[in-house]
Protein backbone atom coordinates (compact mmCIF):
# COMPACT_ATOMS: atom_id res chain seq x y z
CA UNK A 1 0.00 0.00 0.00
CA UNK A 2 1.58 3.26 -0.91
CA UNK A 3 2.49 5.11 2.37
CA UNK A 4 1.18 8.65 1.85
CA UNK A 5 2.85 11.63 3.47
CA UNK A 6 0.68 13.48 5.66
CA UNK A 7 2.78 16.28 7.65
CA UNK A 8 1.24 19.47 7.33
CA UNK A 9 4.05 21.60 7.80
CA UNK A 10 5.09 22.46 4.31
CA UNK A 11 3.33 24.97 1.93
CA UNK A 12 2.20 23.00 -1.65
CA UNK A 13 1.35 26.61 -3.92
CA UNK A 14 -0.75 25.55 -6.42
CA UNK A 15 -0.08 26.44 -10.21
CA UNK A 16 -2.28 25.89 -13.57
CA UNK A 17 0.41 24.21 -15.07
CA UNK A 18 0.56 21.46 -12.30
CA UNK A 19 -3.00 21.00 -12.79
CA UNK A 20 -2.51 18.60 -16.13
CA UNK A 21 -0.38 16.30 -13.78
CA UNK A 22 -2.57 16.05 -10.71
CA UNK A 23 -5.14 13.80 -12.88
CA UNK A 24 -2.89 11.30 -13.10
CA UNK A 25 -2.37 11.78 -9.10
CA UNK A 26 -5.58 11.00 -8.41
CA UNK A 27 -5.57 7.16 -9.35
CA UNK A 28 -4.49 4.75 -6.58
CA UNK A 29 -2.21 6.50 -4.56
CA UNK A 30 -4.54 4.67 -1.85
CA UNK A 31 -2.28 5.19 1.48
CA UNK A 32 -2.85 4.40 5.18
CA UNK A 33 -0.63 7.23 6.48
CA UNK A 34 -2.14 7.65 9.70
CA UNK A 35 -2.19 3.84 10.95
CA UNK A 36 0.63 2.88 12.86
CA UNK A 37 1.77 -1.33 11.97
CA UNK A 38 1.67 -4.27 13.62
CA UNK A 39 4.26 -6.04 15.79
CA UNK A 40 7.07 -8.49 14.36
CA UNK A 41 4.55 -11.44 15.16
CA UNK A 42 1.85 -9.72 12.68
CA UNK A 43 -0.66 -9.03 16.16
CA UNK A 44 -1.74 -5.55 16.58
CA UNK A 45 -0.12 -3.74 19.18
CA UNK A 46 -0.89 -3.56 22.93
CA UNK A 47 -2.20 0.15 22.25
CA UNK A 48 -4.39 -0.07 18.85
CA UNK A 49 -7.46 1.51 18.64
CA UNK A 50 -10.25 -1.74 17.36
CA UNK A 51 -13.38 -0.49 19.01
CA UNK A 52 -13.96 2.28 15.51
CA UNK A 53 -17.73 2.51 15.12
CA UNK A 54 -19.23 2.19 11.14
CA UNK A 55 -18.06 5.11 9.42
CA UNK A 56 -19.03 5.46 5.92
CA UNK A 57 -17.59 8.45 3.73
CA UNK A 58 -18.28 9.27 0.00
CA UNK A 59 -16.35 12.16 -1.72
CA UNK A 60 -15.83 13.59 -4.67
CA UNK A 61 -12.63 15.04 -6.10
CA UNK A 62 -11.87 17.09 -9.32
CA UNK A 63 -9.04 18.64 -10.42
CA UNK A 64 -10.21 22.86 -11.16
CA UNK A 65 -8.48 25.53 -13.24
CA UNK A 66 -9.42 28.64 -12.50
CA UNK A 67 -12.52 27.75 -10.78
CA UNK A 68 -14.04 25.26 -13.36
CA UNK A 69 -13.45 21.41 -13.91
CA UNK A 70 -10.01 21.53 -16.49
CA UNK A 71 -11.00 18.25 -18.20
CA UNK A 72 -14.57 18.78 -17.85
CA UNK A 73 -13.73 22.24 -20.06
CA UNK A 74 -11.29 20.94 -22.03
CA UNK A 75 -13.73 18.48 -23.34
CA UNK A 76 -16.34 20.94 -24.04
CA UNK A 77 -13.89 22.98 -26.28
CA UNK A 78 -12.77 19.99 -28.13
CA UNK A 79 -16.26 18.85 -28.66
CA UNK A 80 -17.37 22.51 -30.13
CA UNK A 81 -14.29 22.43 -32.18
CA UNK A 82 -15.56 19.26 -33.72
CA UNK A 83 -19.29 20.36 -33.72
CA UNK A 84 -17.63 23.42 -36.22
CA UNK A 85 -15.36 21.02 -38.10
CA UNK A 86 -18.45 18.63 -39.10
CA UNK A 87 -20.69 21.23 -40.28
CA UNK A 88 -18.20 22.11 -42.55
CA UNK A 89 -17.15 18.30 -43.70
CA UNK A 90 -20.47 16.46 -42.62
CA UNK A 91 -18.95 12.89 -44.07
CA UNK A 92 -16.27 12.74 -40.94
CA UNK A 93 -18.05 10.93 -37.65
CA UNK A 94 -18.95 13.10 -34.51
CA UNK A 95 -20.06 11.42 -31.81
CA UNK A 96 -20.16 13.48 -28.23
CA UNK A 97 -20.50 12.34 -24.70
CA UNK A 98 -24.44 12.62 -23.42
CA UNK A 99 -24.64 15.70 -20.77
CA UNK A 100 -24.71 12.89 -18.03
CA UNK A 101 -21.40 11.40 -19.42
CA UNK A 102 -19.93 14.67 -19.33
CA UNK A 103 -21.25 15.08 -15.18
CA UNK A 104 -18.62 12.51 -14.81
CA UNK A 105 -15.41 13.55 -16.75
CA UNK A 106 -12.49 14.52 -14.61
CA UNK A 107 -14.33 13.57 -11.10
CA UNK A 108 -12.52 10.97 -9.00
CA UNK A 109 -15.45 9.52 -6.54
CA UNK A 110 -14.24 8.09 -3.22
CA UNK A 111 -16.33 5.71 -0.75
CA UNK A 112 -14.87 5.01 2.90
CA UNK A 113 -16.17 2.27 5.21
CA UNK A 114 -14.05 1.71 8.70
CA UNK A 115 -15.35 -0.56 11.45
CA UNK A 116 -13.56 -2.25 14.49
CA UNK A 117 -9.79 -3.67 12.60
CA UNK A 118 -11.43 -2.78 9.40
CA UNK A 119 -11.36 -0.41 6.65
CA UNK A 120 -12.13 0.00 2.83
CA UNK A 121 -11.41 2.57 0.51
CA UNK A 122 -12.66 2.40 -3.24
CA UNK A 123 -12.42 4.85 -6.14
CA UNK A 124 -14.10 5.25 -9.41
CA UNK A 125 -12.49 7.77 -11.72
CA UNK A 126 -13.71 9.40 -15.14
CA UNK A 127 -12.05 10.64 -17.92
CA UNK A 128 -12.79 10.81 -21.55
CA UNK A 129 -10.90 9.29 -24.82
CA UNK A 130 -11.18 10.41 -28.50
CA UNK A 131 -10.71 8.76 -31.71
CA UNK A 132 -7.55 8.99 -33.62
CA UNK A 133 -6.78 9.94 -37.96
CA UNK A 134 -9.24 12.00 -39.59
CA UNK A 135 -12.33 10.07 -39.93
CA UNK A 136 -12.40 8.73 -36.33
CA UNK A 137 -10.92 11.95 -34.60
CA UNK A 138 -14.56 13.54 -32.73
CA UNK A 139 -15.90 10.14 -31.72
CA UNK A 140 -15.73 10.38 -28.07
CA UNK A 141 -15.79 7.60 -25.32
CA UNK A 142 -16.21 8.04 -21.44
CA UNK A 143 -13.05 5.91 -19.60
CA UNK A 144 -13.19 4.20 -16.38
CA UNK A 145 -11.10 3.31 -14.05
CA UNK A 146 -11.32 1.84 -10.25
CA UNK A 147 -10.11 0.26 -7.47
CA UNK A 148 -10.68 -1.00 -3.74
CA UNK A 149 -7.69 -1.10 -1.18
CA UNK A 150 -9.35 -3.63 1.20
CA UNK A 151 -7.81 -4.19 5.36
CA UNK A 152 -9.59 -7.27 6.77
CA UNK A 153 -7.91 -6.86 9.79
CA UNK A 154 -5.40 -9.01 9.02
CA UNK A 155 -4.31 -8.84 6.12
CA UNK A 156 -4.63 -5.84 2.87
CA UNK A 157 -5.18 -6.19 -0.22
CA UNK A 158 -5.40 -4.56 -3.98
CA UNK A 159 -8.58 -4.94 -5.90
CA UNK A 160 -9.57 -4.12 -9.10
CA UNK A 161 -13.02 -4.52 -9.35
CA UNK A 162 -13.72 -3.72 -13.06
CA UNK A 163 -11.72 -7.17 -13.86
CA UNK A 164 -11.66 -9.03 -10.43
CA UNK A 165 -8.16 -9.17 -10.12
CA UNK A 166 -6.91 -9.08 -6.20
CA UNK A 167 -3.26 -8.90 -5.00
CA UNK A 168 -2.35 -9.04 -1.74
CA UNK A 169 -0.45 -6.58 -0.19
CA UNK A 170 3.21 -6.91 0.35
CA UNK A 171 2.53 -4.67 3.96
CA UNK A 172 1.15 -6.67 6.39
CA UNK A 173 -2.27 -5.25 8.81
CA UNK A 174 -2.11 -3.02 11.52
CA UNK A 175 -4.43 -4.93 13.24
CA UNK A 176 -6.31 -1.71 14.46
CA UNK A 177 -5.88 2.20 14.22
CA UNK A 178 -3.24 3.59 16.29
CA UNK A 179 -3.40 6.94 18.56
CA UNK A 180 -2.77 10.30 16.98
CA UNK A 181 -0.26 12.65 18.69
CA UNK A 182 -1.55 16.41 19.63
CA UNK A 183 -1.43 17.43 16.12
CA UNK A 184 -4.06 20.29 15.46
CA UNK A 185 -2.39 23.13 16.83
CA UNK A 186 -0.31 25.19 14.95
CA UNK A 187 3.73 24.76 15.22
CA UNK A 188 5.79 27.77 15.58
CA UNK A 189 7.47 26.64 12.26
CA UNK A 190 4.32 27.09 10.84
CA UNK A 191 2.76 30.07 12.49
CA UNK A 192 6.45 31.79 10.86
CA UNK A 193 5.50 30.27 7.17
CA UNK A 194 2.05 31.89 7.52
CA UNK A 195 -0.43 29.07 8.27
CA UNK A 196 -3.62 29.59 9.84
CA UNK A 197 -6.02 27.65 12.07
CA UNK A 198 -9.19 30.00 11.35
CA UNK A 199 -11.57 27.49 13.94
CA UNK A 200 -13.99 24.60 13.51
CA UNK A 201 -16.18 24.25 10.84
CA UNK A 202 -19.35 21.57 9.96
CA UNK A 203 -19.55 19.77 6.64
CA UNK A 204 -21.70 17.05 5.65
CA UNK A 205 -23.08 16.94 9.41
CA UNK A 206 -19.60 16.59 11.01
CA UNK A 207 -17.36 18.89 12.63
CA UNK A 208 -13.66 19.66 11.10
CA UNK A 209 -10.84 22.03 12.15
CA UNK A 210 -9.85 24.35 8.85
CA UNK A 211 -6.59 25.06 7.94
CA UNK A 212 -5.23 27.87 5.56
CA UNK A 213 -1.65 27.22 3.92
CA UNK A 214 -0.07 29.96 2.81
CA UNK A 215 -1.10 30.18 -0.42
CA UNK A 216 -4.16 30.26 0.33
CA UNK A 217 -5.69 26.52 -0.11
CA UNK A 218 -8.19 25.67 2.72
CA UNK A 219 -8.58 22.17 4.29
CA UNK A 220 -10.93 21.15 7.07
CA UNK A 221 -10.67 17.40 8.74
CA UNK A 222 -12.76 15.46 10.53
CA UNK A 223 -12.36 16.52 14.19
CA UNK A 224 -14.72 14.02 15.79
CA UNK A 225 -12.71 10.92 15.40
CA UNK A 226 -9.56 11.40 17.12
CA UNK A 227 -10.44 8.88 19.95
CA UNK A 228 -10.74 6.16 17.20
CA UNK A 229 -7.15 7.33 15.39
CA UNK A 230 -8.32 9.82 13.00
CA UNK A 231 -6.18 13.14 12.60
CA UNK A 232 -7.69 16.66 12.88
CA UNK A 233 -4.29 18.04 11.30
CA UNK A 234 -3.86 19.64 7.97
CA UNK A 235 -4.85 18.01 4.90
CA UNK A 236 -4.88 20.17 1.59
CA UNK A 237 -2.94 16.97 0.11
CA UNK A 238 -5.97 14.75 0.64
CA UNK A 239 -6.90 16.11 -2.88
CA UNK A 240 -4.08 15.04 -4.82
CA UNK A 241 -2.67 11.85 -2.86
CA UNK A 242 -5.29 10.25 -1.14
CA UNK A 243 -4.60 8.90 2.14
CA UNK A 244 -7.53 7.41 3.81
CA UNK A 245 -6.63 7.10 7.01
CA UNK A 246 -7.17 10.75 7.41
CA UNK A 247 -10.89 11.72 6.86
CA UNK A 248 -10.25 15.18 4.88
CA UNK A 249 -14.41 16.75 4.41
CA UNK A 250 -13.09 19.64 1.73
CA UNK A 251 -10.06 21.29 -0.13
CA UNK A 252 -10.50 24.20 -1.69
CA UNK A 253 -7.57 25.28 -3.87
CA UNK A 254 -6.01 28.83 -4.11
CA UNK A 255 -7.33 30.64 -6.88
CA UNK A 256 -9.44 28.31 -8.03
CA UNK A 257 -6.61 25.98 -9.32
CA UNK A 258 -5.77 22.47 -8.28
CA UNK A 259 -7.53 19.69 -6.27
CA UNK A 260 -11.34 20.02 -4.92
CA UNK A 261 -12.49 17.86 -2.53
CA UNK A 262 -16.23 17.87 -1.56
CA UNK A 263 -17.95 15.08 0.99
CA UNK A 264 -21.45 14.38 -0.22
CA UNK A 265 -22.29 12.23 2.64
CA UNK A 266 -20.66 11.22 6.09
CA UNK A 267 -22.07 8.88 8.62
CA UNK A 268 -20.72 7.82 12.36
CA UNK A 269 -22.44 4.73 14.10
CA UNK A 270 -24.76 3.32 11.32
CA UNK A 271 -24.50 0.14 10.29
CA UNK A 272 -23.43 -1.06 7.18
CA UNK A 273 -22.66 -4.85 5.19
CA UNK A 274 -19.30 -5.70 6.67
CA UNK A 275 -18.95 -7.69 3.15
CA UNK A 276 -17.52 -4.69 1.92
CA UNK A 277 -14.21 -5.81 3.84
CA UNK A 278 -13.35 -8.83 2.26
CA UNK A 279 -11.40 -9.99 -0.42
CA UNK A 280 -13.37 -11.76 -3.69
CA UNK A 281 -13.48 -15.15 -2.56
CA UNK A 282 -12.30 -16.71 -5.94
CA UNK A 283 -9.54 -14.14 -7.00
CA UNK A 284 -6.75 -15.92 -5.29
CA UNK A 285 -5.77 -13.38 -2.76
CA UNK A 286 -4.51 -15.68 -0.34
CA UNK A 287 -1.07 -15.89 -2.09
CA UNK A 288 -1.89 -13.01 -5.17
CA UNK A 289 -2.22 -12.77 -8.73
């Protein structure tokens, strides 16, 4: 599993070039930054948190240029450019994405489940492709691309569920959440670079602490969950490199540009299907594939 660095103490300026690059960032970079490991005998340690109640999180990231959805927009001006190109050579093919295709392009959706040892992330991410040579080149196709990172308790593993193919993970299980140091207040280090801690905030029906780096991006994380392991500190990153271990509720980006994160829906002590936890039962992720 990709170990995802979570420190809040540097300043990440946002820039429309970088933009292009962060789409690729948002496919599995699917860490568990915040979870301490296991012992050398693969048990949990003495101090692991296991009683975490159901939490389920969805999310939705997209990567904005000035203030609007890049490859959402960047579609939209190819398409008209082919719209114009047709009328004037009608015998070429131009086929655009429906309006509810188009919802989806450049959005990376993100559902959370933790209970007890357990936890689940999966994402679902949208894009768009377009033909290639002359007579092919405006005939649009929506792309999709997902995967769950799975932690049973005992063991993690990869899945992809668009083909079924499960791997297990080379890093063994926690075994439980571990306790989070006193990381919410601002360091002097930081206070000197120009971060702020404007207060608490409510999103989706939960309270998070905001932060403001220096250039401006805001964060705000989940501040309800520290007894269970989750960290109130920064998290601006959460929107380029996931890490779900923290529970990040929004990133806005400076000037418009860069990652978005928006939760749609948050919920603490309902129940859910545990099934979600476990590895396909025919993939072969005892020993991978």
């Amino acid at each position: 599993m990709t170990q995802v660095e979570t420190t809040g103490a540097r300043s990440r300026p946002w820039r429309a070039a970088m933009a292009v690059g962060l789409v690729a960032a948002l496919l599995p970079l699917m860490g568990c930054g915040s979870e301490g490991g296991s012992d050398a005998d693969g048990q949990a340690p003495a101090d692991a948190i296991t009683d975490v109640p159901p939490i389920h999180v969805e999310q939705t990231v997209v990567v904005m240029q000035d203030g609007r959805p890049m490859r959402e927009q960047l579609y939209r001006q190819a398409a008209a450019g082919c719209a114009q190109a047709v009328r004037q050579a009608p015998q070429f093919a131009f086929k655009p994405l429906s309006e509810s295709e188009i919802a989806k392009v450049g959005r990376t959706y993100w559902t959370l489940w933790f209970h007890g040892k357990q936890s689940a992330a999966r994402y679902d991410t949208w894009d768009y492709t377009v033909g290639q040579g002359v007579r092919d080149g405006c005939v649009f196709s929506l792309t999709h691309k997902a995967g769950i990172s799975l932690d049973d308790g005992e063991h993690r593993y990869q899945v992809d569920p668009l083909t079924g193919k499960t791997e297990e993970d080379s890093a063994p299980s926690s075994g439980g959440r571990m306790k989070v140091d006193d990381d919410e207040q601002l360091t002097s280090q930081q206070a000197k670079e120009g971060w702020q801690r404007p207060g608490e905030a409510t999103a989706a029906g939960q309270q998070c602490l905001q932060w403001r780096s220096p250039d401006g991006t805001e964060s705000c994380a989940w501040s309800g969950g520290r007894k269970w392991g989750f960290s109130p500190a920064e998290g601006s990153d959460q929107a380029t490199s996931y890490d779900p271990g923290r529970i990040v509720l929004w990133v806005k980006p400076a000037n418009g540009t860069g990652g978005e994160l928006t939760t749609r829906s948050m919920t603490v002590g309902q129940p859910f299907d545990d099934s979600v936890f476990k590895a396909p039962a025919d993939s072969g992720a005892s020993g991978g594939s």
